[in-house]
PDB file of N, CA and C in Angstrom:
ATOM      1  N   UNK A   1       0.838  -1.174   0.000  1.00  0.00           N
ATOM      2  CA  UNK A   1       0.000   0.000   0.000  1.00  0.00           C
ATOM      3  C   UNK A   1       0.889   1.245   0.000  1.00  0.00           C
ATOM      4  N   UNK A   2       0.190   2.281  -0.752  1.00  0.00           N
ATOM      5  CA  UNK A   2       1.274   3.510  -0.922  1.00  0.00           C
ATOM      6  C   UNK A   2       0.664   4.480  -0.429  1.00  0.00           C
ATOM      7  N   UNK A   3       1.516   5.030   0.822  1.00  0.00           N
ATOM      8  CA  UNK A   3       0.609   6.144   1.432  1.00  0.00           C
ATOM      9  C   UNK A   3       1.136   7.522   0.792  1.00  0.00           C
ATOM     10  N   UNK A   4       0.320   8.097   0.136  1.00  0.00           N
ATOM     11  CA  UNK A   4       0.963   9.634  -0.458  1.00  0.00           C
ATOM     12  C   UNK A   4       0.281  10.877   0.123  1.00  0.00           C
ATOM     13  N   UNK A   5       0.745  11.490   0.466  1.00  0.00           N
ATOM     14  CA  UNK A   5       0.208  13.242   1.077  1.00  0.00           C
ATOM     15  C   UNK A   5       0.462  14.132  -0.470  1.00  0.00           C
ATOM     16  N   UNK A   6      -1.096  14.378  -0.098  1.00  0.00           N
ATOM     17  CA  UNK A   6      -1.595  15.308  -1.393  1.00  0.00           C
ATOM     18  C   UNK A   6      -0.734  17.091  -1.464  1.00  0.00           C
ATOM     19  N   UNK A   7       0.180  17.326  -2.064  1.00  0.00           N
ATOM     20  CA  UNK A   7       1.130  18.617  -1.930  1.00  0.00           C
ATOM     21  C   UNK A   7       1.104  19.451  -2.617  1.00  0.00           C
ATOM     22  N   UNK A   8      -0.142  18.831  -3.669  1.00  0.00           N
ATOM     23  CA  UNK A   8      -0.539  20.613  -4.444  1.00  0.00           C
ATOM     24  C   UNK A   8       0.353  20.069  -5.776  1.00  0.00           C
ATOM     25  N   UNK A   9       0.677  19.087  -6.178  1.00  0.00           N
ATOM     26  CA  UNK A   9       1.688  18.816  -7.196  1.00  0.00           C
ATOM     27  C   UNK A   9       0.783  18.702  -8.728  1.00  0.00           C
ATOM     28  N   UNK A  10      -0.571  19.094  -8.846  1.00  0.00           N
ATOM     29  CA  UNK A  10      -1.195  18.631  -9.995  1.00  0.00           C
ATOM     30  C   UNK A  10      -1.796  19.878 -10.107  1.00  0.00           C
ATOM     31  N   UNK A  11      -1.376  20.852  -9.610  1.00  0.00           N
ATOM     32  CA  UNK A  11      -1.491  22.245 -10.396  1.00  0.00           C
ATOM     33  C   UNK A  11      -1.143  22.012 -11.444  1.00  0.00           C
ATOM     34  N   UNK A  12      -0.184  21.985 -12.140  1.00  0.00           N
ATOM     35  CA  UNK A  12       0.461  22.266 -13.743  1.00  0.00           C
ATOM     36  C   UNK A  12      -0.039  23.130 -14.448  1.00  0.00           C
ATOM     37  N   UNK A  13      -0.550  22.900 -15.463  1.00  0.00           N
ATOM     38  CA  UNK A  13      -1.027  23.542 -16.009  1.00  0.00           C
ATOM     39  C   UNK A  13      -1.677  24.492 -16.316  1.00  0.00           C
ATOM     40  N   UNK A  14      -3.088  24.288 -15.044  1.00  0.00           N
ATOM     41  CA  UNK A  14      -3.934  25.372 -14.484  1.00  0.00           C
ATOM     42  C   UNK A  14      -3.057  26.667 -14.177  1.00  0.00           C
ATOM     43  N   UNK A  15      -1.953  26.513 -13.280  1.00  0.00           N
ATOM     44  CA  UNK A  15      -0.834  27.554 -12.439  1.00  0.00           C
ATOM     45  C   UNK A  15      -0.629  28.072 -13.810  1.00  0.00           C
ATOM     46  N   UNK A  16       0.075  27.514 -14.658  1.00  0.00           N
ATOM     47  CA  UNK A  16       1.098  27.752 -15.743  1.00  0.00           C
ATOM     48  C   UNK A  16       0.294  29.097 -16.344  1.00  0.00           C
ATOM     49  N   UNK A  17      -1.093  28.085 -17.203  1.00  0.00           N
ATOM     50  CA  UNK A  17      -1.652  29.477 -17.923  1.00  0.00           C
ATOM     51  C   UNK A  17      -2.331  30.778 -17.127  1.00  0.00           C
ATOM     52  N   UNK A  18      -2.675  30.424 -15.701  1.00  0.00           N
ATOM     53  CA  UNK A  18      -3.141  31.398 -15.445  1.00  0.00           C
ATOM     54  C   UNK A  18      -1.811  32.434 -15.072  1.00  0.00           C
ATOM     55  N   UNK A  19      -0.966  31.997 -14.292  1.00  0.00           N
ATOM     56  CA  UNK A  19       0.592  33.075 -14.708  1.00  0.00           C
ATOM     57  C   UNK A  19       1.031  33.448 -15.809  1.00  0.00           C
ATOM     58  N   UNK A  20       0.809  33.128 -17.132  1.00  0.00           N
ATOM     59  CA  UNK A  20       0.916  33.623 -18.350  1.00  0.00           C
ATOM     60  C   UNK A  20      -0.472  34.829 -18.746  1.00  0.00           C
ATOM     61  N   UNK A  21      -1.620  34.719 -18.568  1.00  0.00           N
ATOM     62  CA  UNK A  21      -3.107  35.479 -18.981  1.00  0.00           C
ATOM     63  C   UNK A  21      -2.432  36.699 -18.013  1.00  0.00           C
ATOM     64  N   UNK A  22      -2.089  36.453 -16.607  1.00  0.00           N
ATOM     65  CA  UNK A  22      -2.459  37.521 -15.736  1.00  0.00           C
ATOM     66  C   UNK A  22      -0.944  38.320 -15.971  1.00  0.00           C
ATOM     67  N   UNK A  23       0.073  37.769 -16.492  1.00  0.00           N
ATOM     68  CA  UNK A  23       1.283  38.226 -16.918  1.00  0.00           C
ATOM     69  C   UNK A  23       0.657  39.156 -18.425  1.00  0.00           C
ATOM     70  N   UNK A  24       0.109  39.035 -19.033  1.00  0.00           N
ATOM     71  CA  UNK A  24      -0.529  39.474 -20.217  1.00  0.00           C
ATOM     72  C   UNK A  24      -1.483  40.481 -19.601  1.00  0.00           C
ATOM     73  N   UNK A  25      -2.315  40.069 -18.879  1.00  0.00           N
ATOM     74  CA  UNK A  25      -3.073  41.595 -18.713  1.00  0.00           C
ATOM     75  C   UNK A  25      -2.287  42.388 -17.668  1.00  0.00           C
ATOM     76  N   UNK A  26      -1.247  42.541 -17.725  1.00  0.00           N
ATOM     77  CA  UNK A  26      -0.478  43.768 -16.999  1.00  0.00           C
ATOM     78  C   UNK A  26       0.548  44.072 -17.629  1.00  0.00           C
ATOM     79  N   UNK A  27       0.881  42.916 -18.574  1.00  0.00           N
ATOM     80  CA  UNK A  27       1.662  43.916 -19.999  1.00  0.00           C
ATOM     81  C   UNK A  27       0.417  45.041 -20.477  1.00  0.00           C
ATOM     82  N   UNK A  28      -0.511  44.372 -20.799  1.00  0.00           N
ATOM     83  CA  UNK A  28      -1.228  45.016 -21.855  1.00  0.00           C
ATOM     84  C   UNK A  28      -1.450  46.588 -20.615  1.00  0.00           C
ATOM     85  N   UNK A  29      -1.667  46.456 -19.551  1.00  0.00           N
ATOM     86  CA  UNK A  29      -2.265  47.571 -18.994  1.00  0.00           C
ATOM     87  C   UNK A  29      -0.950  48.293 -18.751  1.00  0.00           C
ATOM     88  N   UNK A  30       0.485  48.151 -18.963  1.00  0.00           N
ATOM     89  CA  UNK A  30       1.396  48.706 -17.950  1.00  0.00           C
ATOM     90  C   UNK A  30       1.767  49.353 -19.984  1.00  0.00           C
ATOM     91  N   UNK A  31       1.194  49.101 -20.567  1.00  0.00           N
ATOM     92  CA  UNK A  31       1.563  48.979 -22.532  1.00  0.00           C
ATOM     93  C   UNK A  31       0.819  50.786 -22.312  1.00  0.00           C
ATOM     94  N   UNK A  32      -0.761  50.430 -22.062  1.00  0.00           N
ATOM     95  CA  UNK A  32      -1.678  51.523 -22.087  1.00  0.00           C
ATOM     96  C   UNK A  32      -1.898  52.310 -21.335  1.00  0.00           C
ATOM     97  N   UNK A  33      -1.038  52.442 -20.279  1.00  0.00           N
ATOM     98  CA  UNK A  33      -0.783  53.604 -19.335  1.00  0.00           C
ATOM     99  C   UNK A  33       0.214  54.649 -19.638  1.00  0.00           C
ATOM    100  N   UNK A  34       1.550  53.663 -20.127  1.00  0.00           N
ATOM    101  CA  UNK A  34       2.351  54.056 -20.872  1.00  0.00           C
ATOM    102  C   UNK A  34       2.261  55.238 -21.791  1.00  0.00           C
ATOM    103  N   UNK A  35       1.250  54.424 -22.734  1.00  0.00           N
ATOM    104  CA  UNK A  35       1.031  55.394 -23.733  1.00  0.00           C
ATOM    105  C   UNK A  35       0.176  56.581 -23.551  1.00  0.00           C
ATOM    106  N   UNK A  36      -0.785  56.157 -22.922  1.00  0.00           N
ATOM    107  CA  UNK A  36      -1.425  57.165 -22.180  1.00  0.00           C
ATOM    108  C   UNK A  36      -0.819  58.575 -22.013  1.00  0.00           C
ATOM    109  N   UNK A  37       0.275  58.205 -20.787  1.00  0.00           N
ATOM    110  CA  UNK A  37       0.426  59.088 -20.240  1.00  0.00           C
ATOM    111  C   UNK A  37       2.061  59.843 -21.171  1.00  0.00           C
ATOM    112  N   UNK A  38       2.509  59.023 -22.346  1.00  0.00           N
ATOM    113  CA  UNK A  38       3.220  59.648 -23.105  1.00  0.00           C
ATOM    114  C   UNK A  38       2.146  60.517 -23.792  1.00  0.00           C
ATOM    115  N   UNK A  39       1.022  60.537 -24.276  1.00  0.00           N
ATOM    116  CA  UNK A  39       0.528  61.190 -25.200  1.00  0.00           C
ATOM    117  C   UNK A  39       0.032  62.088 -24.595  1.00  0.00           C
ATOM    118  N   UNK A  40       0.180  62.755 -23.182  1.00  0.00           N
ATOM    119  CA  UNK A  40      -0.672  63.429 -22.449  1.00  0.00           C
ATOM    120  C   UNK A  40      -0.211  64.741 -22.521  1.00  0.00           C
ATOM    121  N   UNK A  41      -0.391  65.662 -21.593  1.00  0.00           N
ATOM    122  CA  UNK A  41       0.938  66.952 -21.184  1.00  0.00           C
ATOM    123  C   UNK A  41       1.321  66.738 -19.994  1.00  0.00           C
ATOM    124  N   UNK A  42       1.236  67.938 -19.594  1.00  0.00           N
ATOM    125  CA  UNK A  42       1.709  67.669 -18.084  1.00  0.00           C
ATOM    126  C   UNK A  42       1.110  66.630 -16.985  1.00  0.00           C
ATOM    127  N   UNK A  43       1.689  66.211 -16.382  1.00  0.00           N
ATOM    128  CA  UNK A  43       1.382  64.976 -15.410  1.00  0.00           C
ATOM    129  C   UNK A  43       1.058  65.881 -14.170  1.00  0.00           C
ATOM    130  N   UNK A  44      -0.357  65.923 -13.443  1.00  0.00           N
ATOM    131  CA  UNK A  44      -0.660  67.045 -12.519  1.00  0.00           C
ATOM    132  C   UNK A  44      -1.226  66.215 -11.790  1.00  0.00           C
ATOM    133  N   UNK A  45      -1.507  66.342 -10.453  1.00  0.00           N
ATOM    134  CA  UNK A  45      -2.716  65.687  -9.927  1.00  0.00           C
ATOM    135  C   UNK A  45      -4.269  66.010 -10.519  1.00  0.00           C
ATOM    136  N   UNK A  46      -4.637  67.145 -10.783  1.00  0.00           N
ATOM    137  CA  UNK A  46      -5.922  66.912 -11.466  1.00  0.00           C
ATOM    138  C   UNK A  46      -6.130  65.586 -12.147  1.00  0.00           C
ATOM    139  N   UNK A  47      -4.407  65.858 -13.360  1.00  0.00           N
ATOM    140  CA  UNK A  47      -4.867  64.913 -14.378  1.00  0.00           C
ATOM    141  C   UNK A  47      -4.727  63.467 -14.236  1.00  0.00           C
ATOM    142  N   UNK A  48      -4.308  63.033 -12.646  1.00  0.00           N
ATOM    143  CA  UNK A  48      -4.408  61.721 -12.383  1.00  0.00           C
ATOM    144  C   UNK A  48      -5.941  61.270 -11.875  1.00  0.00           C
ATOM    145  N   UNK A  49      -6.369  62.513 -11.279  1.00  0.00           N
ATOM    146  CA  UNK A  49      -7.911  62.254 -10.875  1.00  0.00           C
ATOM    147  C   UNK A  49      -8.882  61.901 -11.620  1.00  0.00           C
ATOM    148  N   UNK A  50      -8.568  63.144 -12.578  1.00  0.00           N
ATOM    149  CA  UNK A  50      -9.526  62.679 -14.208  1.00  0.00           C
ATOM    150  C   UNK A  50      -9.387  61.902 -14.395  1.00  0.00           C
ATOM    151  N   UNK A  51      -7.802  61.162 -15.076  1.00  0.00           N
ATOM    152  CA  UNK A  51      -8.063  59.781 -15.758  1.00  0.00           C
ATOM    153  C   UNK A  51      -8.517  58.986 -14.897  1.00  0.00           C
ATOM    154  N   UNK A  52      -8.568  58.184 -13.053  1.00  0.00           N
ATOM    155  CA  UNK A  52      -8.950  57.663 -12.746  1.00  0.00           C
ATOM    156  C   UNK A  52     -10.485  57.592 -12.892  1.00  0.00           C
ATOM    157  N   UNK A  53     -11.162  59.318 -12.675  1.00  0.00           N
ATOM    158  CA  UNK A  53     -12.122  59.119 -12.556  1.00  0.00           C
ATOM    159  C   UNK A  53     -13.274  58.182 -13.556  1.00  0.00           C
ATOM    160  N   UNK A  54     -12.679  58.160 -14.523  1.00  0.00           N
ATOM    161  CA  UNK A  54     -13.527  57.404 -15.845  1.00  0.00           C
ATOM    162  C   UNK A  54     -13.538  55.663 -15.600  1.00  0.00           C
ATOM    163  N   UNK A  55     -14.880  55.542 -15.545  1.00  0.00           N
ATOM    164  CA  UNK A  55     -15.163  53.690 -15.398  1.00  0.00           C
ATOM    165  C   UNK A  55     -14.134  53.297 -16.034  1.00  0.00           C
ATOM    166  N   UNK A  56     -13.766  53.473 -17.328  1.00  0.00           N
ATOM    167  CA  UNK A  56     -12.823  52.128 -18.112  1.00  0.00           C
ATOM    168  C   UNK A  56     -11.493  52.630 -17.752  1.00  0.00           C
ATOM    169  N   UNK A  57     -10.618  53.466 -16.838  1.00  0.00           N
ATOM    170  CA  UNK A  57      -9.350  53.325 -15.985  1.00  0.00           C
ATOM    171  C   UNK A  57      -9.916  52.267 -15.239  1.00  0.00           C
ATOM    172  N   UNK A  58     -10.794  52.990 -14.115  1.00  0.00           N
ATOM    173  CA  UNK A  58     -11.254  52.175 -13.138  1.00  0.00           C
ATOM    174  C   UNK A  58     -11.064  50.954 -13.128  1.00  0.00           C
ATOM    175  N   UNK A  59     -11.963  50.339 -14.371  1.00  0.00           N
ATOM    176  CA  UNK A  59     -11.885  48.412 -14.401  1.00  0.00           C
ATOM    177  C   UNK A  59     -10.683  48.421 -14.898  1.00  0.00           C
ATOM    178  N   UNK A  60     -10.197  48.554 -15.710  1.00  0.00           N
ATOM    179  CA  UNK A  60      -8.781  48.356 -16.125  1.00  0.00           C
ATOM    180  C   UNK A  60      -7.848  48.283 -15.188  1.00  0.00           C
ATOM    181  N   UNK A  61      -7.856  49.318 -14.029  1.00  0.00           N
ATOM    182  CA  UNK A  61      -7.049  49.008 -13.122  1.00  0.00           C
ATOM    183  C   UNK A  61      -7.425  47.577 -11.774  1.00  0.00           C
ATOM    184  N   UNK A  62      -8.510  47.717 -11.987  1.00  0.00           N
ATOM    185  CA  UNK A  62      -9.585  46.606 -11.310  1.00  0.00           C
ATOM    186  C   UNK A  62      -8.288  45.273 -11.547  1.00  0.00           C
ATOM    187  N   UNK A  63      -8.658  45.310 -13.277  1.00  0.00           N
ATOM    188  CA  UNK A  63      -8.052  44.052 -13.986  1.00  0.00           C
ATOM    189  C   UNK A  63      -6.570  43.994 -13.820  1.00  0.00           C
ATOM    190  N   UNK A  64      -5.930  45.158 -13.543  1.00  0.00           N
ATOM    191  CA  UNK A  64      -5.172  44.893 -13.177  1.00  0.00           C
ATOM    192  C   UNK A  64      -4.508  44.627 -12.009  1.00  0.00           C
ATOM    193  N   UNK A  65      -5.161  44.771 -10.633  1.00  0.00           N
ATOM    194  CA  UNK A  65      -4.688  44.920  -9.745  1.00  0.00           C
ATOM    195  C   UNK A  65      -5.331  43.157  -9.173  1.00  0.00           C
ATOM    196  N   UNK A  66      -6.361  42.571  -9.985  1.00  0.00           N
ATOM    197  CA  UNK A  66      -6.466  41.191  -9.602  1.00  0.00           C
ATOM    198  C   UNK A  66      -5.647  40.588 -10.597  1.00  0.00           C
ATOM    199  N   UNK A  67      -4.837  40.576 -11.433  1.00  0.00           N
ATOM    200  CA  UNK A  67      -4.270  39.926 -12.198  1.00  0.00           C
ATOM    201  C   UNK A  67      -2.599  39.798 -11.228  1.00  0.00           C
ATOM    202  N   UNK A  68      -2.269  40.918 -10.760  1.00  0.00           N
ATOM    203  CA  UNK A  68      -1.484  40.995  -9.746  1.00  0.00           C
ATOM    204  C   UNK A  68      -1.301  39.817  -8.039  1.00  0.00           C
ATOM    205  N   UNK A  69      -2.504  40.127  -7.766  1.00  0.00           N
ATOM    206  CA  UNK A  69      -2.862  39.609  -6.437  1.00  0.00           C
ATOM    207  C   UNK A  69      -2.567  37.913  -6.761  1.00  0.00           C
ATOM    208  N   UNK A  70      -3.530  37.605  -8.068  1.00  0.00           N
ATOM    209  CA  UNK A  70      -3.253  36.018  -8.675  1.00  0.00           C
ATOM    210  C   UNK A  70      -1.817  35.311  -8.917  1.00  0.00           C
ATOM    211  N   UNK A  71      -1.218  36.201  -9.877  1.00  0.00           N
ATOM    212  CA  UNK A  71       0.057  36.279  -9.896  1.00  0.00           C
ATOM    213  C   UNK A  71       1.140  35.739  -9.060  1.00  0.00           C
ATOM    214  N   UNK A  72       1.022  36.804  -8.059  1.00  0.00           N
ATOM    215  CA  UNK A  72       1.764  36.860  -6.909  1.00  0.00           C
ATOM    216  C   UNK A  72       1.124  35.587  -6.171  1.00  0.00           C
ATOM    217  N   UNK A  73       0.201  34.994  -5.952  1.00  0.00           N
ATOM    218  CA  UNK A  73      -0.566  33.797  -5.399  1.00  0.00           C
ATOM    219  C   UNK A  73       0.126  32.974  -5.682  1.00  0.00           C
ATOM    220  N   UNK A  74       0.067  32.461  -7.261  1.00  0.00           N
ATOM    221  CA  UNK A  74       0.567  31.354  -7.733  1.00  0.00           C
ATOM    222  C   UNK A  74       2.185  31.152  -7.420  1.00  0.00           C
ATOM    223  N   UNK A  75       2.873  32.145  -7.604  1.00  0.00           N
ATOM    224  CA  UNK A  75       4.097  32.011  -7.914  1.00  0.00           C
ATOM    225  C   UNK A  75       4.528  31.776  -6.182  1.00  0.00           C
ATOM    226  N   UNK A  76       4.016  32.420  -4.960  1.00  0.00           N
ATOM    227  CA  UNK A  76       3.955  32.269  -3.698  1.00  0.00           C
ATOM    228  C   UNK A  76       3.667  31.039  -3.063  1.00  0.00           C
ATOM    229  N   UNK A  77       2.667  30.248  -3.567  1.00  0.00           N
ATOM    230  CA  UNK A  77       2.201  29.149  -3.172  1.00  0.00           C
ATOM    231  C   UNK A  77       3.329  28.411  -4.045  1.00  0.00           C
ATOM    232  N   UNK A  78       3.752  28.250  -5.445  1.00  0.00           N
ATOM    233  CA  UNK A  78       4.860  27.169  -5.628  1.00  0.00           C
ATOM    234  C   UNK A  78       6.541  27.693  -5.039  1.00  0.00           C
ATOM    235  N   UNK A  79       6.627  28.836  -4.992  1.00  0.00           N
ATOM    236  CA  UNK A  79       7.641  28.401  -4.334  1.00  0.00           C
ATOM    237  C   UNK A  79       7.514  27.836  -2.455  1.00  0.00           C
ATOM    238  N   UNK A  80       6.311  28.229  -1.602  1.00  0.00           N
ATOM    239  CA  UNK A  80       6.430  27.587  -0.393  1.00  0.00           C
ATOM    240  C   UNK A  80       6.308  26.266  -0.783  1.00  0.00           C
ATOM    241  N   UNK A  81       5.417  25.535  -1.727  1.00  0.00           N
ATOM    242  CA  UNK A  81       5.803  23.924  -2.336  1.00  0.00           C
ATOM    243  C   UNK A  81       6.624  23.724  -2.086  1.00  0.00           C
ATOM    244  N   UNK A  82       7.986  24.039  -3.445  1.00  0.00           N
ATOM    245  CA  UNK A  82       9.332  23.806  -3.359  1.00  0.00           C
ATOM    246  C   UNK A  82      10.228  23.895  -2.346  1.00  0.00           C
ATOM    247  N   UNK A  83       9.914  24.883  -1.480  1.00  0.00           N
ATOM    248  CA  UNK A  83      11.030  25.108  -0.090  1.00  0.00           C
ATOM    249  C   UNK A  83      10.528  24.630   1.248  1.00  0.00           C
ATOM    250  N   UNK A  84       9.598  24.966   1.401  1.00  0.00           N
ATOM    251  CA  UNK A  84       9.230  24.565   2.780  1.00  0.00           C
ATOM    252  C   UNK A  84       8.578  23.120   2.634  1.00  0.00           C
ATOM    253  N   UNK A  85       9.176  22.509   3.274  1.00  0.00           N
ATOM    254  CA  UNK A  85       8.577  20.740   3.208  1.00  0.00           C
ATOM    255  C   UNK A  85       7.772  20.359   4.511  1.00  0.00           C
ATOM    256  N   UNK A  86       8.103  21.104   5.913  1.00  0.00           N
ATOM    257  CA  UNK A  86       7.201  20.725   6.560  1.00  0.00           C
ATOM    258  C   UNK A  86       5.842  21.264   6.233  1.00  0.00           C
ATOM    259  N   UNK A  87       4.819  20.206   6.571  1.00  0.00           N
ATOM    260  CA  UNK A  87       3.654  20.727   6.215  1.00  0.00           C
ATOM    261  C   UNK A  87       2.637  21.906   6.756  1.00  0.00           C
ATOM    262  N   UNK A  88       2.756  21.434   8.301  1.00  0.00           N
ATOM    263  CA  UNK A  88       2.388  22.565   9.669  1.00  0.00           C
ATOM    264  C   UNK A  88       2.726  24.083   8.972  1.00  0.00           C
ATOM    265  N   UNK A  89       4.323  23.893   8.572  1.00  0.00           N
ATOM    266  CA  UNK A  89       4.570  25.461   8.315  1.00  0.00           C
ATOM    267  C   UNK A  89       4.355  25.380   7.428  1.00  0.00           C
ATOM    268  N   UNK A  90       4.269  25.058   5.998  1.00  0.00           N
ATOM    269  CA  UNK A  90       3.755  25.511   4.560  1.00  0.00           C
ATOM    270  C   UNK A  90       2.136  25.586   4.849  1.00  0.00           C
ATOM    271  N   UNK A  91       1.511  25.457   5.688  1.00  0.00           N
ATOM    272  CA  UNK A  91       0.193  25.540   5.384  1.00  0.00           C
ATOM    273  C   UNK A  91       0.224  27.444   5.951  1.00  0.00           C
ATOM    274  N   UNK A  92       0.518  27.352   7.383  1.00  0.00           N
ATOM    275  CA  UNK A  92       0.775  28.911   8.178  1.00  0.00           C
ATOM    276  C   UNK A  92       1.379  29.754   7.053  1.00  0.00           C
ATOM    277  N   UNK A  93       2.551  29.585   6.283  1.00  0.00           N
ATOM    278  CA  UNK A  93       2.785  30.386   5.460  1.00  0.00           C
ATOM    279  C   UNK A  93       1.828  30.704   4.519  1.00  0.00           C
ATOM    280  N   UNK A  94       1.283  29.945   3.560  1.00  0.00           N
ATOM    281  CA  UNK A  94       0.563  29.802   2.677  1.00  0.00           C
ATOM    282  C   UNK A  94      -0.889  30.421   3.318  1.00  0.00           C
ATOM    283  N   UNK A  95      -1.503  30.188   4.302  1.00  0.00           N
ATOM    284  CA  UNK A  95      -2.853  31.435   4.919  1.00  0.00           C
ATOM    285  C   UNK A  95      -1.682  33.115   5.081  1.00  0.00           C
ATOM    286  N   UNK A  96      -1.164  32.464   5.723  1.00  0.00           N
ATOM    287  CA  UNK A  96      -0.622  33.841   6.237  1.00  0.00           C
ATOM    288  C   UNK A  96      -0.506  35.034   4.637  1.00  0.00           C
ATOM    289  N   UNK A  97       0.368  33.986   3.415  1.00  0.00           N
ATOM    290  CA  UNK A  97       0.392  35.192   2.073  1.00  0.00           C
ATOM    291  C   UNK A  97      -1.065  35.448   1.635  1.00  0.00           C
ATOM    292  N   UNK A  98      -2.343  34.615   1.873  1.00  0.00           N
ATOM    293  CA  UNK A  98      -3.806  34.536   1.446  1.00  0.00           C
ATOM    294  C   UNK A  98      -4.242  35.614   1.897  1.00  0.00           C
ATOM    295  N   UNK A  99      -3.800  35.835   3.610  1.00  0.00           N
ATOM    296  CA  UNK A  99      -4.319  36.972   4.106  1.00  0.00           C
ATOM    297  C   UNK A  99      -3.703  38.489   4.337  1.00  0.00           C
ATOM    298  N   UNK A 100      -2.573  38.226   3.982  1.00  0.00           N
ATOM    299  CA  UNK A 100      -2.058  39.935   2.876  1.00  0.00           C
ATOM    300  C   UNK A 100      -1.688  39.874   1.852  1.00  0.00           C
ATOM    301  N   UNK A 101      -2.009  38.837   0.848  1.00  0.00           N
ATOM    302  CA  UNK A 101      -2.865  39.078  -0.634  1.00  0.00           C
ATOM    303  C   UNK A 101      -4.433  39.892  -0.430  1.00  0.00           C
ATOM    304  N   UNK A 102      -5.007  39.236   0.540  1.00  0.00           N
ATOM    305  CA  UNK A 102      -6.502  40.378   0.361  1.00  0.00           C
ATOM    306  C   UNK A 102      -6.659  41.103   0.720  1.00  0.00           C
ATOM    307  N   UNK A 103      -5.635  41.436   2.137  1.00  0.00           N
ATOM    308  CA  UNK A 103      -5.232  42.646   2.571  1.00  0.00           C
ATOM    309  C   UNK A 103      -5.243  43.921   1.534  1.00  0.00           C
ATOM    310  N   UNK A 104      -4.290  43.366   0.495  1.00  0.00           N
ATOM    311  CA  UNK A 104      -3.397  43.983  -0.494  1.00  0.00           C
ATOM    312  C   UNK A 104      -4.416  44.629  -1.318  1.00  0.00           C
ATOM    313  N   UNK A 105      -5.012  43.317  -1.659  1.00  0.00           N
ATOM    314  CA  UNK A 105      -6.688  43.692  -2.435  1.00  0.00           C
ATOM    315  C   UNK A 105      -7.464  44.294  -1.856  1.00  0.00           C
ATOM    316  N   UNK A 106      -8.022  44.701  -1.176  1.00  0.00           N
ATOM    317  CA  UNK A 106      -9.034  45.468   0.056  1.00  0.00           C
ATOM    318  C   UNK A 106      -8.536  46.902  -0.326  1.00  0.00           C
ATOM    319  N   UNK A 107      -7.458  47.107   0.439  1.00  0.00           N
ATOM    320  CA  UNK A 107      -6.439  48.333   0.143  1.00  0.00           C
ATOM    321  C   UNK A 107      -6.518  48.975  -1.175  1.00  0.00           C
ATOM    322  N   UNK A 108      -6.490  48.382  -1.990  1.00  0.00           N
ATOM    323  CA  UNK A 108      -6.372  48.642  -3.367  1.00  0.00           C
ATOM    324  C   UNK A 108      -7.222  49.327  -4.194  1.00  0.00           C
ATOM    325  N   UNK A 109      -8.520  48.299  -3.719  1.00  0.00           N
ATOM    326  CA  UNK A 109     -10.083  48.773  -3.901  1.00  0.00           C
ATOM    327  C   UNK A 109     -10.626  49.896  -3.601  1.00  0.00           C
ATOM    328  N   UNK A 110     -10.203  49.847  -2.110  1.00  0.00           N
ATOM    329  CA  UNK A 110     -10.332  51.294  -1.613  1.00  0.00           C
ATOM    330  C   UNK A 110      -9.596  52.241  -2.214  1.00  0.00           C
ATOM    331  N   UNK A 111      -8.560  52.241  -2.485  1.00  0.00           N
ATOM    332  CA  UNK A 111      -8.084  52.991  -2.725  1.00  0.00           C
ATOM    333  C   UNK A 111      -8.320  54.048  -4.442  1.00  0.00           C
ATOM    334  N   UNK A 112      -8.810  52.841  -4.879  1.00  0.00           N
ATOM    335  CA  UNK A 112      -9.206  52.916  -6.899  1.00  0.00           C
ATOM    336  C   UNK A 112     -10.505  53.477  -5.970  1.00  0.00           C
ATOM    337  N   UNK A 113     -11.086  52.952  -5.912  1.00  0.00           N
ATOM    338  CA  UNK A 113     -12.972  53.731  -5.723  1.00  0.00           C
ATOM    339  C   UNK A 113     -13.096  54.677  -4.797  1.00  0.00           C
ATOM    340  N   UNK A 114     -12.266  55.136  -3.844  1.00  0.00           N
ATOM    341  CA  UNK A 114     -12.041  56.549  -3.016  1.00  0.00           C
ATOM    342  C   UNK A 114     -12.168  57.766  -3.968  1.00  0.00           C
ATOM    343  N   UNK A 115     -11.382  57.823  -5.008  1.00  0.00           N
ATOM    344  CA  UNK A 115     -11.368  58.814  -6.259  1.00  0.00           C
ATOM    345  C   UNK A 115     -12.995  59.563  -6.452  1.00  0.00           C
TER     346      UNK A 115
END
């Protein structure tokens, strides 16, 4: 009989593409801010208010700031995989990044919809 402890090892793929999509929507948004704000004039606070103020910054930054949080998830959770082998502590680590990942997210939210 083969006793095996389940370690998160059949992510693959799932991990893979979603770190590639969410790597892509923050090219694409870090592409169109860019340009944005090359094509603009002066960089003022008004004119950061304005552009936030418009829904499609807004979600855009939405999209970007969960494409981030995911990101940082995946790549957090495989490396505590890879390094930390006791289980007790890879689990504490692994809540502990869950709960300032949403921290992070909370913060964020507030902070985009305060505007």
């Amino acid at each position: 009989m083969v006793n095996r402890i389940v370690v998160g090892a059949h992510y693959g793929l799932k991990d893979w593409l979603i770190q590639r999509m969410s790597a892509v929507v923050m090219a694409v948004y870090a592409l169109l801010l860019t340009a944005f704000l090359l094509g603009s004039g002066p960089i003022t606070y008004l004119f950061w208010k304005g552009l936030f103020a418009q829904g499609w910054m807004r979600f855009a930054t939405l999209l970007f700031v969960l494409s981030v949080l995911v990101h940082a998830w995946v790549g957090a959770r495989d490396v505590l995989m890879d390094y930390i082998k006791p289980t007790g502590l890879r689990l504490t680590m692994q809540v502990l990044t869950i709960l300032w990942l949403v921290g992070c997210g909370g913060w964020a939210l507030q902070i985009l919809w305060r505007i």
